[in-house]
N, C-alpha and C. Protein backbone atom coordinates (compact mmCIF):
# COMPACT_ATOMS: atom_id res chain seq x y z
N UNK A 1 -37.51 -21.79 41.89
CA UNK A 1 -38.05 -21.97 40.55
C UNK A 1 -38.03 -20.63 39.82
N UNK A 2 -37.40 -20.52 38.84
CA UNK A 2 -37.36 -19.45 37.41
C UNK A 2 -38.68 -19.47 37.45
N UNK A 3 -39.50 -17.81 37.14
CA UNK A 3 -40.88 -17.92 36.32
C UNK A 3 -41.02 -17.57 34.92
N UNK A 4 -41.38 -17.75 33.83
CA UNK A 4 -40.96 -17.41 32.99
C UNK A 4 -42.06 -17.73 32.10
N UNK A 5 -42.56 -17.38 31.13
CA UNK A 5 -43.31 -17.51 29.88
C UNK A 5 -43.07 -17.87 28.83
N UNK A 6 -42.78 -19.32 28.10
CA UNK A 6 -42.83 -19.39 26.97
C UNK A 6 -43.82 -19.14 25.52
N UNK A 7 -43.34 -18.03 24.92
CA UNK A 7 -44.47 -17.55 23.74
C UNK A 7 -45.04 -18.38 22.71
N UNK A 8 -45.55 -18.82 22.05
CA UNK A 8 -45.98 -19.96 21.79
C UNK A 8 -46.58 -19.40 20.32
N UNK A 9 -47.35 -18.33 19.99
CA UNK A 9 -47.23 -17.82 18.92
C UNK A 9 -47.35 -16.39 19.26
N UNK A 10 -47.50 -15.68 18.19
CA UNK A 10 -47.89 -14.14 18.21
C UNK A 10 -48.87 -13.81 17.83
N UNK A 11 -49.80 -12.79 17.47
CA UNK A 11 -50.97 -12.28 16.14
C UNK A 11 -50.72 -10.53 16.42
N UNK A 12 -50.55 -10.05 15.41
CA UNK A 12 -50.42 -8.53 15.30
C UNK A 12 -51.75 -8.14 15.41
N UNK A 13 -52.40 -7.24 16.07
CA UNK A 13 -53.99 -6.74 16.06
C UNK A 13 -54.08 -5.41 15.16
N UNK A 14 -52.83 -4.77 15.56
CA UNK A 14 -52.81 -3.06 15.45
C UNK A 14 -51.36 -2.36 15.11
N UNK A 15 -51.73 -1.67 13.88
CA UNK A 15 -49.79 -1.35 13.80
C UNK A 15 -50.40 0.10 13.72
N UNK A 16 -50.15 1.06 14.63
CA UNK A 16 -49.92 2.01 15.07
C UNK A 16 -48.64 3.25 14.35
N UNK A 17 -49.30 4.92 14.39
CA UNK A 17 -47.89 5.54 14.40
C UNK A 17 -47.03 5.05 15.42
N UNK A 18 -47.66 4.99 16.89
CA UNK A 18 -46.47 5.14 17.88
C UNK A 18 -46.90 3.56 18.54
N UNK A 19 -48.08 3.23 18.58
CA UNK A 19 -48.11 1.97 19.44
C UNK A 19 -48.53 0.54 18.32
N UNK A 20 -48.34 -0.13 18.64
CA UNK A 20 -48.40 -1.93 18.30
C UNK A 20 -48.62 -2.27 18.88
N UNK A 21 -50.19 -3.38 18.56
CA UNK A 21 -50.94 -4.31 19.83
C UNK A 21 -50.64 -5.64 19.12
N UNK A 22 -50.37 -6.26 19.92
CA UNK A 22 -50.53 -7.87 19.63
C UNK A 22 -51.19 -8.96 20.32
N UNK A 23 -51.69 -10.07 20.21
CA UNK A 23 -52.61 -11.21 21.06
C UNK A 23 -51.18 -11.92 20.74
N UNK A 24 -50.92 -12.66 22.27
CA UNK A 24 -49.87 -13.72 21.93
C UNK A 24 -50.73 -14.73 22.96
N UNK A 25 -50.32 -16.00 22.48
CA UNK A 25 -50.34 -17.42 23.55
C UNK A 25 -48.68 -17.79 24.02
N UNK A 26 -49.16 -18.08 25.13
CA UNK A 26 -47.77 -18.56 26.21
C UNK A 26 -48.15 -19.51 26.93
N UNK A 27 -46.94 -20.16 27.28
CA UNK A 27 -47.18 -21.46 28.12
C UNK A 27 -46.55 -20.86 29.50
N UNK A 28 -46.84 -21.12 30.61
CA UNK A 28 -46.64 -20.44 32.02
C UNK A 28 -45.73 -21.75 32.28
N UNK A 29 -44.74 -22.09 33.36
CA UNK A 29 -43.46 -22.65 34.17
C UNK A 29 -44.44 -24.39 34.27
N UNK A 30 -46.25 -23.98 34.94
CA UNK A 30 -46.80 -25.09 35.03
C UNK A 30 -47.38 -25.77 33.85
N UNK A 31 -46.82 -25.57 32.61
CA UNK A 31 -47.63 -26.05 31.49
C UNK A 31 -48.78 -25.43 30.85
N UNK A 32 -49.87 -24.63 32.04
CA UNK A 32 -50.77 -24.32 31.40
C UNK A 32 -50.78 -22.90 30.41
N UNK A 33 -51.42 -22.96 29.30
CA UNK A 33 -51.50 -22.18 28.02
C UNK A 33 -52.36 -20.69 28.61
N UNK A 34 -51.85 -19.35 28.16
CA UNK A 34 -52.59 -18.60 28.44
C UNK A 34 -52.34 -17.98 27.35
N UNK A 35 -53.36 -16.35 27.44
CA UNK A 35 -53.33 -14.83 26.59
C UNK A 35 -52.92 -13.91 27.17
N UNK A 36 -51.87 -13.40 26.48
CA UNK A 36 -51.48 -12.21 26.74
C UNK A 36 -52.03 -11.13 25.50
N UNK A 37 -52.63 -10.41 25.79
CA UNK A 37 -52.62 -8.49 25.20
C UNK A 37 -51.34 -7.99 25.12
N UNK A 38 -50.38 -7.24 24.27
CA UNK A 38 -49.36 -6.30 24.59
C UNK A 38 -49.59 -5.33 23.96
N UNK A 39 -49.20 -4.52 24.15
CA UNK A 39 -49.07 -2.79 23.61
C UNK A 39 -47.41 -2.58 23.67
N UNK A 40 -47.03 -2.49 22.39
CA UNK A 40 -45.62 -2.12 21.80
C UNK A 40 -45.72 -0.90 22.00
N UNK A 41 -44.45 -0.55 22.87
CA UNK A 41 -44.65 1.42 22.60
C UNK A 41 -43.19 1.50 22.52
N UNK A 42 -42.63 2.76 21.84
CA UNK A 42 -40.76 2.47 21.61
C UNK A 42 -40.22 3.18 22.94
N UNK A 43 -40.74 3.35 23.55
CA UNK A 43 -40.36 3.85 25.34
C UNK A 43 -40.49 5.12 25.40
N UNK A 44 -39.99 5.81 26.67
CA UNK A 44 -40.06 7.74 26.25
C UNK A 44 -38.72 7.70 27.54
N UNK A 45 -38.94 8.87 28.16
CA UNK A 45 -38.00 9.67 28.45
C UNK A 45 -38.18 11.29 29.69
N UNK A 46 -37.93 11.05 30.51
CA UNK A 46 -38.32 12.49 31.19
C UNK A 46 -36.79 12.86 32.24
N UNK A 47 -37.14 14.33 32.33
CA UNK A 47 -36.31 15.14 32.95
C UNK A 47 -36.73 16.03 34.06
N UNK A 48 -35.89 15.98 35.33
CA UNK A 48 -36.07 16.75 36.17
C UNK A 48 -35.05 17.82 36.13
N UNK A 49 -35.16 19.02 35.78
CA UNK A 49 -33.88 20.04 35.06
C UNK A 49 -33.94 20.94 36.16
N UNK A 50 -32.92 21.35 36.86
CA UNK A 50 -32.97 22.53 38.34
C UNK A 50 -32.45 23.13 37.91
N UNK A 51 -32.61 24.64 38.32
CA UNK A 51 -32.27 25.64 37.89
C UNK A 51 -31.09 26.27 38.96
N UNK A 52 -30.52 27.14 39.73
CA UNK A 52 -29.85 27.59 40.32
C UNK A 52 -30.43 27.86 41.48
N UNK A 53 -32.06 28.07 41.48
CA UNK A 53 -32.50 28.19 43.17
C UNK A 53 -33.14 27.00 43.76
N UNK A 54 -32.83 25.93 43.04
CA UNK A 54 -33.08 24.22 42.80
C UNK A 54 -35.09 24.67 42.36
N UNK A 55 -35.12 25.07 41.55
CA UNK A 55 -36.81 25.65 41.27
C UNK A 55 -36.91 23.89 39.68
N UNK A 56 -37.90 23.08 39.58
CA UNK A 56 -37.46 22.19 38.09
C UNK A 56 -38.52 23.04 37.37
N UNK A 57 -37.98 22.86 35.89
CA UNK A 57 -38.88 23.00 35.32
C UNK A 57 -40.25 22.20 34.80
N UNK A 58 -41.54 22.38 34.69
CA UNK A 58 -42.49 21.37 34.26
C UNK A 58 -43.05 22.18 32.96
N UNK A 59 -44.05 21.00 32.62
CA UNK A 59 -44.91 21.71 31.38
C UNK A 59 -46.29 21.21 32.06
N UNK A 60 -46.99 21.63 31.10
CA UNK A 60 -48.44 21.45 31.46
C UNK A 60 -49.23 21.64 30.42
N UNK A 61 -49.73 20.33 29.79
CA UNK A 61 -50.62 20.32 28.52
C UNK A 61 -51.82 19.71 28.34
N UNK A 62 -52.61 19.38 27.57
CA UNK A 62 -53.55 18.80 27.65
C UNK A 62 -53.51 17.09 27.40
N UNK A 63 -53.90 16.60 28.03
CA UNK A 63 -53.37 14.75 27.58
C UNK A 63 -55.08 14.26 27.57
N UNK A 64 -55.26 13.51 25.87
CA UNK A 64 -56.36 13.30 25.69
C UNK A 64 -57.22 12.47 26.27
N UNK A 65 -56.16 11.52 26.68
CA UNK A 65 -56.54 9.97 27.35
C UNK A 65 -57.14 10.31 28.84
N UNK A 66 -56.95 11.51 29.21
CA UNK A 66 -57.22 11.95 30.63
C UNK A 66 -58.57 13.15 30.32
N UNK A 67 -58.75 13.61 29.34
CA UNK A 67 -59.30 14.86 29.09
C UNK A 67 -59.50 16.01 30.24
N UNK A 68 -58.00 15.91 30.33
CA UNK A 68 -57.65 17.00 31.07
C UNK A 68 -55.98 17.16 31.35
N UNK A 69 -55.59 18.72 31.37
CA UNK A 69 -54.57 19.22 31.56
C UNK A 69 -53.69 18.29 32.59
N UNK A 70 -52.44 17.92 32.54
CA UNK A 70 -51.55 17.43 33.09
C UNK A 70 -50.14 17.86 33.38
N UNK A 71 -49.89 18.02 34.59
CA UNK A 71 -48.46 18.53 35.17
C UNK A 71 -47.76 17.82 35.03
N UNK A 72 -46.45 17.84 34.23
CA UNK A 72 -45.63 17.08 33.95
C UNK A 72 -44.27 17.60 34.07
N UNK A 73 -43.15 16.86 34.16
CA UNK A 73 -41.33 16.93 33.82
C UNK A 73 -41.47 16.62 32.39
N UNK A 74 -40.65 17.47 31.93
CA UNK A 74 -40.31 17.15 29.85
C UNK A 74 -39.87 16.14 29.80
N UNK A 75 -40.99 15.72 28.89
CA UNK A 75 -40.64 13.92 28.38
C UNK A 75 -41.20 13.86 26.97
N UNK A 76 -40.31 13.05 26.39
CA UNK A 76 -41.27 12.25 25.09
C UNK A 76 -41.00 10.73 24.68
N UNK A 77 -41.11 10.67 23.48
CA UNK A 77 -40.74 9.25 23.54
C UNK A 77 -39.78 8.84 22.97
N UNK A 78 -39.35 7.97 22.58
CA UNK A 78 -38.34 7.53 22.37
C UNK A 78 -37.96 8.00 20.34
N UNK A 79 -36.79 8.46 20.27
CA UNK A 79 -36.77 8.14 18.81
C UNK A 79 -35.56 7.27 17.91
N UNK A 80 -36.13 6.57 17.06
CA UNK A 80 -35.09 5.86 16.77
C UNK A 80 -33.91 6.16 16.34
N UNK A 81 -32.46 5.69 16.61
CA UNK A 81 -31.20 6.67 15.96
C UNK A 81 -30.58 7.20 17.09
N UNK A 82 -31.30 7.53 18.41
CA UNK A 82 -31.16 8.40 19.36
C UNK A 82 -30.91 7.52 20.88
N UNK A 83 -30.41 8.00 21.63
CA UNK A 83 -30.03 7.15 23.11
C UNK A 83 -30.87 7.76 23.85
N UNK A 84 -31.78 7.43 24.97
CA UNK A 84 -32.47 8.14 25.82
C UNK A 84 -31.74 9.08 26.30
N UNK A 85 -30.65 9.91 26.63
CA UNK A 85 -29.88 10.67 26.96
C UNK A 85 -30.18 11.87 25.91
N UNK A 86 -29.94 11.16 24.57
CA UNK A 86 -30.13 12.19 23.33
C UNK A 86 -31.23 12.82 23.44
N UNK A 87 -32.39 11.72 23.66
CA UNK A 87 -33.89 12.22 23.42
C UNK A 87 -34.26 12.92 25.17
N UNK A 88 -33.40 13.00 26.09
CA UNK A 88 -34.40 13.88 27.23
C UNK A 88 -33.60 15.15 27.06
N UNK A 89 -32.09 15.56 26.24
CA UNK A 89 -31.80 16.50 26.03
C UNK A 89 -32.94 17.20 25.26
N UNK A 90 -32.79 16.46 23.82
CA UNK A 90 -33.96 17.32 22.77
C UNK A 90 -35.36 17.42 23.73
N UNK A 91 -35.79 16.71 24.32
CA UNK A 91 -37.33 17.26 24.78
C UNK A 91 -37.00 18.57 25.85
N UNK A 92 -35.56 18.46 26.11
CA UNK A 92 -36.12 19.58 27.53
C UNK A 92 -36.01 20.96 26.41
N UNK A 93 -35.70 20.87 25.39
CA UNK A 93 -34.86 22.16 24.64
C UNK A 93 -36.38 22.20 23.62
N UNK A 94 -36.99 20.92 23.73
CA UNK A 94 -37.99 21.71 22.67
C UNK A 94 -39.08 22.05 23.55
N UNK A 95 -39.47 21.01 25.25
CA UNK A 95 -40.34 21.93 25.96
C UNK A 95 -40.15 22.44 26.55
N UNK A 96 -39.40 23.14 26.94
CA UNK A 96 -39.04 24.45 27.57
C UNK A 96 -37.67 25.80 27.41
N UNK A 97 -36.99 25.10 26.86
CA UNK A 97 -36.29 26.13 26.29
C UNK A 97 -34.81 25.75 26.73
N UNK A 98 -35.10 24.81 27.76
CA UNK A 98 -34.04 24.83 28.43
C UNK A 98 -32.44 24.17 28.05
N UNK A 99 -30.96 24.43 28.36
CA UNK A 99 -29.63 23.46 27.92
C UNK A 99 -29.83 22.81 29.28
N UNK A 100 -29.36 21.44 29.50
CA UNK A 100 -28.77 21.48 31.14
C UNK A 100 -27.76 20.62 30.67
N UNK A 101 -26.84 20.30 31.40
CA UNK A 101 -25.79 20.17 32.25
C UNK A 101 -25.62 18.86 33.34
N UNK A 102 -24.36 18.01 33.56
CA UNK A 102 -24.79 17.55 34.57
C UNK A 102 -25.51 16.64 34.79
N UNK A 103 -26.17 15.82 33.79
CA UNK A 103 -27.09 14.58 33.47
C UNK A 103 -26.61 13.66 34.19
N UNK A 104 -27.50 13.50 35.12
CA UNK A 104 -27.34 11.74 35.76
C UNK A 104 -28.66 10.89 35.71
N UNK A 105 -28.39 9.83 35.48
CA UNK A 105 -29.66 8.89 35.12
C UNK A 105 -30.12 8.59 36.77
N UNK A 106 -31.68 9.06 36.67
CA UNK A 106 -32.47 8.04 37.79
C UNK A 106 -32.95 7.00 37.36
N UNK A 107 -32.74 6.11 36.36
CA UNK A 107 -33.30 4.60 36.61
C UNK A 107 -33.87 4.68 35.14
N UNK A 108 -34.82 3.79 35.60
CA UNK A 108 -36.05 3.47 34.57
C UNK A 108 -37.68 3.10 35.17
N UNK A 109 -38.77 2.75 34.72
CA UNK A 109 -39.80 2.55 35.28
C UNK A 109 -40.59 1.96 34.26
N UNK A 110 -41.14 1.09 34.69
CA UNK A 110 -42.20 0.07 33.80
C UNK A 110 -43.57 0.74 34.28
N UNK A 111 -44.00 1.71 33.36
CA UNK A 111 -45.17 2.58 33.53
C UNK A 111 -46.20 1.42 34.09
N UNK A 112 -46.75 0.51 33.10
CA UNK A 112 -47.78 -0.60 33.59
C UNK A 112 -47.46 -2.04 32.53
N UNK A 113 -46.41 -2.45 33.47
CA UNK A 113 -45.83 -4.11 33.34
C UNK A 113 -47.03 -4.99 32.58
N UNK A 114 -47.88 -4.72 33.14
CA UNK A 114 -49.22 -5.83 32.79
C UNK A 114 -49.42 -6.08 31.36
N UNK A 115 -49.65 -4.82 30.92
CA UNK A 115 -50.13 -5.06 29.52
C UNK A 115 -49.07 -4.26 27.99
N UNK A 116 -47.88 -3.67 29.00
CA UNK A 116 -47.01 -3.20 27.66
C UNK A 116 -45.70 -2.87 28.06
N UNK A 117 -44.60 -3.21 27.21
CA UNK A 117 -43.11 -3.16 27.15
C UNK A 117 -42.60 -1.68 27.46
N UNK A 118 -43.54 -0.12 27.53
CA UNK A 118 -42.79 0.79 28.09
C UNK A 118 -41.98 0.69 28.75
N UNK A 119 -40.48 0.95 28.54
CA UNK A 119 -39.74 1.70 29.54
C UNK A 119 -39.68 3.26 29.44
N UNK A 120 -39.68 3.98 30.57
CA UNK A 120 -39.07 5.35 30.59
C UNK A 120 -37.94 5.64 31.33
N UNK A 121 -37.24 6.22 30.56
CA UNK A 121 -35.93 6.39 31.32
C UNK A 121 -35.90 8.11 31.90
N UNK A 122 -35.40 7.74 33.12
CA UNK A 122 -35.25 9.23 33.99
C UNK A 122 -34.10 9.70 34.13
N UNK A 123 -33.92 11.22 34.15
CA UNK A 123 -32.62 11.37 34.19
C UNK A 123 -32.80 13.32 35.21
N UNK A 124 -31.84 14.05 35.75
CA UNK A 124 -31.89 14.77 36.39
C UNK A 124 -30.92 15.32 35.72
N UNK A 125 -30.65 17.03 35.72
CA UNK A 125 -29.79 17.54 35.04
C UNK A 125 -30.05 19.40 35.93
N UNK A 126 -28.50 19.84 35.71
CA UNK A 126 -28.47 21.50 36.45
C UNK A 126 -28.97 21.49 35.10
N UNK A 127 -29.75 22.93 35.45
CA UNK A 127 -30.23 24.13 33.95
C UNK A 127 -28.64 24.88 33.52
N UNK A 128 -28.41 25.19 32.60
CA UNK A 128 -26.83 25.85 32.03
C UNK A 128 -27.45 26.72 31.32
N UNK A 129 -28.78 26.94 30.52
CA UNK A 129 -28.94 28.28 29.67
C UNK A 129 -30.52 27.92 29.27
N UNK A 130 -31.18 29.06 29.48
CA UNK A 130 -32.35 29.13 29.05
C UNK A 130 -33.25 30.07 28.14
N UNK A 131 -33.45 29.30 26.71
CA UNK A 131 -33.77 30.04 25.66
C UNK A 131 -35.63 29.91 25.22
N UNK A 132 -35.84 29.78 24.40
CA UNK A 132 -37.43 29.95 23.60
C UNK A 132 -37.54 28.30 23.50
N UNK A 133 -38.50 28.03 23.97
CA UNK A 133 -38.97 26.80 23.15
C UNK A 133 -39.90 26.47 22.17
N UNK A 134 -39.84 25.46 21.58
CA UNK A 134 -39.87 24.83 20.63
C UNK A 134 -40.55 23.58 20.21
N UNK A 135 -41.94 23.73 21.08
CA UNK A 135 -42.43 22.67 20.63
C UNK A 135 -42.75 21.44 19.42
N UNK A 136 -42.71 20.41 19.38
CA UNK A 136 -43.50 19.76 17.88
C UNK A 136 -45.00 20.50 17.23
N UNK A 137 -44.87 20.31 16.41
CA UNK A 137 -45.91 20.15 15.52
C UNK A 137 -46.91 19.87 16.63
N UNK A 138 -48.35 20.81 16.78
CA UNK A 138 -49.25 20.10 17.34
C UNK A 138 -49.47 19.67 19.04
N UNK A 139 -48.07 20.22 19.45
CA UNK A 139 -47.72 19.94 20.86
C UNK A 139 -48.04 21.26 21.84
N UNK A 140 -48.94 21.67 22.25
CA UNK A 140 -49.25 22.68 23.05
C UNK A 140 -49.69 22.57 24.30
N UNK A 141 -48.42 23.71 24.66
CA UNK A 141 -47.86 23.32 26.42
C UNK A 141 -47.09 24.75 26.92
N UNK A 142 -47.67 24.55 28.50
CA UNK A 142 -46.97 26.15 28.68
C UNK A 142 -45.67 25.47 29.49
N UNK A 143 -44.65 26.04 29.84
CA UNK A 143 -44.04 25.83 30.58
C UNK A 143 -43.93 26.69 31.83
N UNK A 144 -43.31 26.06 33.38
CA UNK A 144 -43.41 26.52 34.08
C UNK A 144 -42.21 25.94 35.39
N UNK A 145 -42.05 27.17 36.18
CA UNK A 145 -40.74 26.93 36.95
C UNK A 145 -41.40 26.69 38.30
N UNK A 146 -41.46 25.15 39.35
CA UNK A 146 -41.93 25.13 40.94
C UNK A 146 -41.02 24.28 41.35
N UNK A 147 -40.38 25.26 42.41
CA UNK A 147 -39.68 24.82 43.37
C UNK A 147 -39.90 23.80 43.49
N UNK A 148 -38.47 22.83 44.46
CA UNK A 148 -38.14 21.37 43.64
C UNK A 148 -39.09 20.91 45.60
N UNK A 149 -39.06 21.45 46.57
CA UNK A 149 -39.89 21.21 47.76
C UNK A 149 -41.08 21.23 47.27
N UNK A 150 -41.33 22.39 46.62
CA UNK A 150 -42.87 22.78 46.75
C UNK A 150 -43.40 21.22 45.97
N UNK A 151 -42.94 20.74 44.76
CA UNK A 151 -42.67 19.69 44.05
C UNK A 151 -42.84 18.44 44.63
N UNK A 152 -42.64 18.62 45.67
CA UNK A 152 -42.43 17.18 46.68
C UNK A 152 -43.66 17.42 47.17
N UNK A 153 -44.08 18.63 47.71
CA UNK A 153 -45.31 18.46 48.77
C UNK A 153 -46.38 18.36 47.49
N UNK A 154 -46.44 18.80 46.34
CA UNK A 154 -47.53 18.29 45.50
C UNK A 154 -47.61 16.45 44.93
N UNK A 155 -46.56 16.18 45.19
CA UNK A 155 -46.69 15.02 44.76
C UNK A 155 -47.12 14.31 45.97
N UNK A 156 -46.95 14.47 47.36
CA UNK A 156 -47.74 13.52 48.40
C UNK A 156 -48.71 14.61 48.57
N UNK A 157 -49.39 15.27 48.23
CA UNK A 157 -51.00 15.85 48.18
C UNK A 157 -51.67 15.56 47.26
N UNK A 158 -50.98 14.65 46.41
CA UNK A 158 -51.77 14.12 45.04
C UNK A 158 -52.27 15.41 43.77
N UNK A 159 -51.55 16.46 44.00
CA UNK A 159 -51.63 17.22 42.89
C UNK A 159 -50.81 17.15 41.64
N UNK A 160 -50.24 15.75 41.73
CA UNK A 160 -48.97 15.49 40.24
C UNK A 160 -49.57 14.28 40.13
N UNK A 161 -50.31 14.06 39.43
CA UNK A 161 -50.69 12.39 39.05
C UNK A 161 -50.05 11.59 38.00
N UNK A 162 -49.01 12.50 37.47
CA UNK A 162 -48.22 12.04 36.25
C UNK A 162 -47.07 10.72 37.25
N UNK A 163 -47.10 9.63 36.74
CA UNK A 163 -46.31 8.21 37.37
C UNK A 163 -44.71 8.71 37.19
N UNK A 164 -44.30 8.93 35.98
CA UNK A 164 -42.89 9.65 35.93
C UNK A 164 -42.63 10.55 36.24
N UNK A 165 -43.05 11.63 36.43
CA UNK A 165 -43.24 12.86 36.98
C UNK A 165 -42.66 12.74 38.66
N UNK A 166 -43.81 11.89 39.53
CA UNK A 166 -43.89 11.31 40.46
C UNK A 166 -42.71 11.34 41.19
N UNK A 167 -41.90 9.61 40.40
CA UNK A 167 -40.97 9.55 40.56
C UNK A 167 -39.93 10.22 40.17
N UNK A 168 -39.72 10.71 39.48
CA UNK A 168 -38.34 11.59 39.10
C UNK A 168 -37.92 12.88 39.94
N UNK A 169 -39.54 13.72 40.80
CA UNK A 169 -39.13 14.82 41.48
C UNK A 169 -38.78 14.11 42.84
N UNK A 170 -39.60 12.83 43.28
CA UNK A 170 -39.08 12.41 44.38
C UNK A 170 -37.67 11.81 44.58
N UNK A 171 -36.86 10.91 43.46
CA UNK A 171 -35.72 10.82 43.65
C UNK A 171 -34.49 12.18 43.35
N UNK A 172 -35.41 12.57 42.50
CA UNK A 172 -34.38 14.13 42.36
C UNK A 172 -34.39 14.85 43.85
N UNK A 173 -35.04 15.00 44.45
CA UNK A 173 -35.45 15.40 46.30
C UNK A 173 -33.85 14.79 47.01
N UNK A 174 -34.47 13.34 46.98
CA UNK A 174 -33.34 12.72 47.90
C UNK A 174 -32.10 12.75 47.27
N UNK A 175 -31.84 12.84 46.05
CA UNK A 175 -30.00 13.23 45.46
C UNK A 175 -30.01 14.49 46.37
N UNK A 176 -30.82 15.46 45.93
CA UNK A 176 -30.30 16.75 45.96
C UNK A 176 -30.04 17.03 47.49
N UNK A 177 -30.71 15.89 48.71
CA UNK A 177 -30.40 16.39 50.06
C UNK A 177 -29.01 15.92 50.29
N UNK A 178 -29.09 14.25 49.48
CA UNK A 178 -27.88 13.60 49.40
C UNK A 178 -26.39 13.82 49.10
N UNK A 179 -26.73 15.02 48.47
CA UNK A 179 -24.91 15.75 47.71
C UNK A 179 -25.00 14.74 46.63
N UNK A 180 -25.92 14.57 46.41
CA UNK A 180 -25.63 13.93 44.83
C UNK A 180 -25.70 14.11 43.87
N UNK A 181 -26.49 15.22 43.51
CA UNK A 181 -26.78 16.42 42.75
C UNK A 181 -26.44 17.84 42.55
């Protein structure tokens, strides 16, 4: 049996700069009527960028929703006009300074399926030249260079709690033992 949701109507709650909430009704495979919550977000984007002694670069800023500083791989979100490819180039060049090289996509990831359409798309890239960055408007963040091991052992010690982050240094790990990187 297919599972599947038929939408049945919509209601807009919230039109957002970056997010859109909506209440929808759906009919489930067995007939019965339910509610769904969604949170529209236009997706984002992150990078695991190695440098020549395989060291990635991260940032580290303040994220409000956490009220507290967060270790992260350069990411943002999505912009319209632009291919996720386009947009994890521009974020690594505006958070950290960095060109890379060498772009291969790790996947995608449904941050939290439950209640919103995020995708983030991952991608891994060599560093080729490293200049000044350039943050947005309002975006304050230091950047910083940790080894792509050391990287691994923080993420199973639970010192990277960022979900993309997560994943992107751990599959960037196994390319890079792999010769795939």
């Amino acid at each position: 049996m297919k599972i599947t949701e038929k939408t049945l109507d919509s209601k807009s709650i919230f039109e957002g700069r970056v997010l859109h909430m909506k209440h929808d009704r759906v009919e489930l495979v067995d007939g019965t009527v339910e509610t769904r919550e969604i949170v529209e977000h236009p997706g984002g984007v992150c990078v695991a960028a190695l440098d020549g002694e395989n060291n990635l670069l991260f940032v580290r800023q303040f994220r409000y929703p956490y009220r507290e500083e967060v270790l992260e791989l350069p990411a943002g979100k999505l912009e319209k006009g632009s291919t996720p490819l386009e947009n994890g180039k521009r974020e690594l060049m505006e958070e950290t300074g960095a060109q890379g090289y060498s772009y291969i996509s790790l996947g995608k990831v449904y941050p939290s399926p439950g209640y919103t359409n995020e995708i983030i798309h991952l991608y891994a890239c060599k560093i080729g030249s490293q200049g000044e960055s350039r943050p947005d408007e309002g975006e304050i963040l230091n950047a910083l260079k940790i080894p792509l091991d050391k990287a691994v052992e923080m993420v199973l010690n639970n010192q990277i709690a960022d979900a993309k982050t997560q994943i992107a240094v751990l599959k960037t790990a196994m390319l890079l033992k792999s010769g795939k990187i």
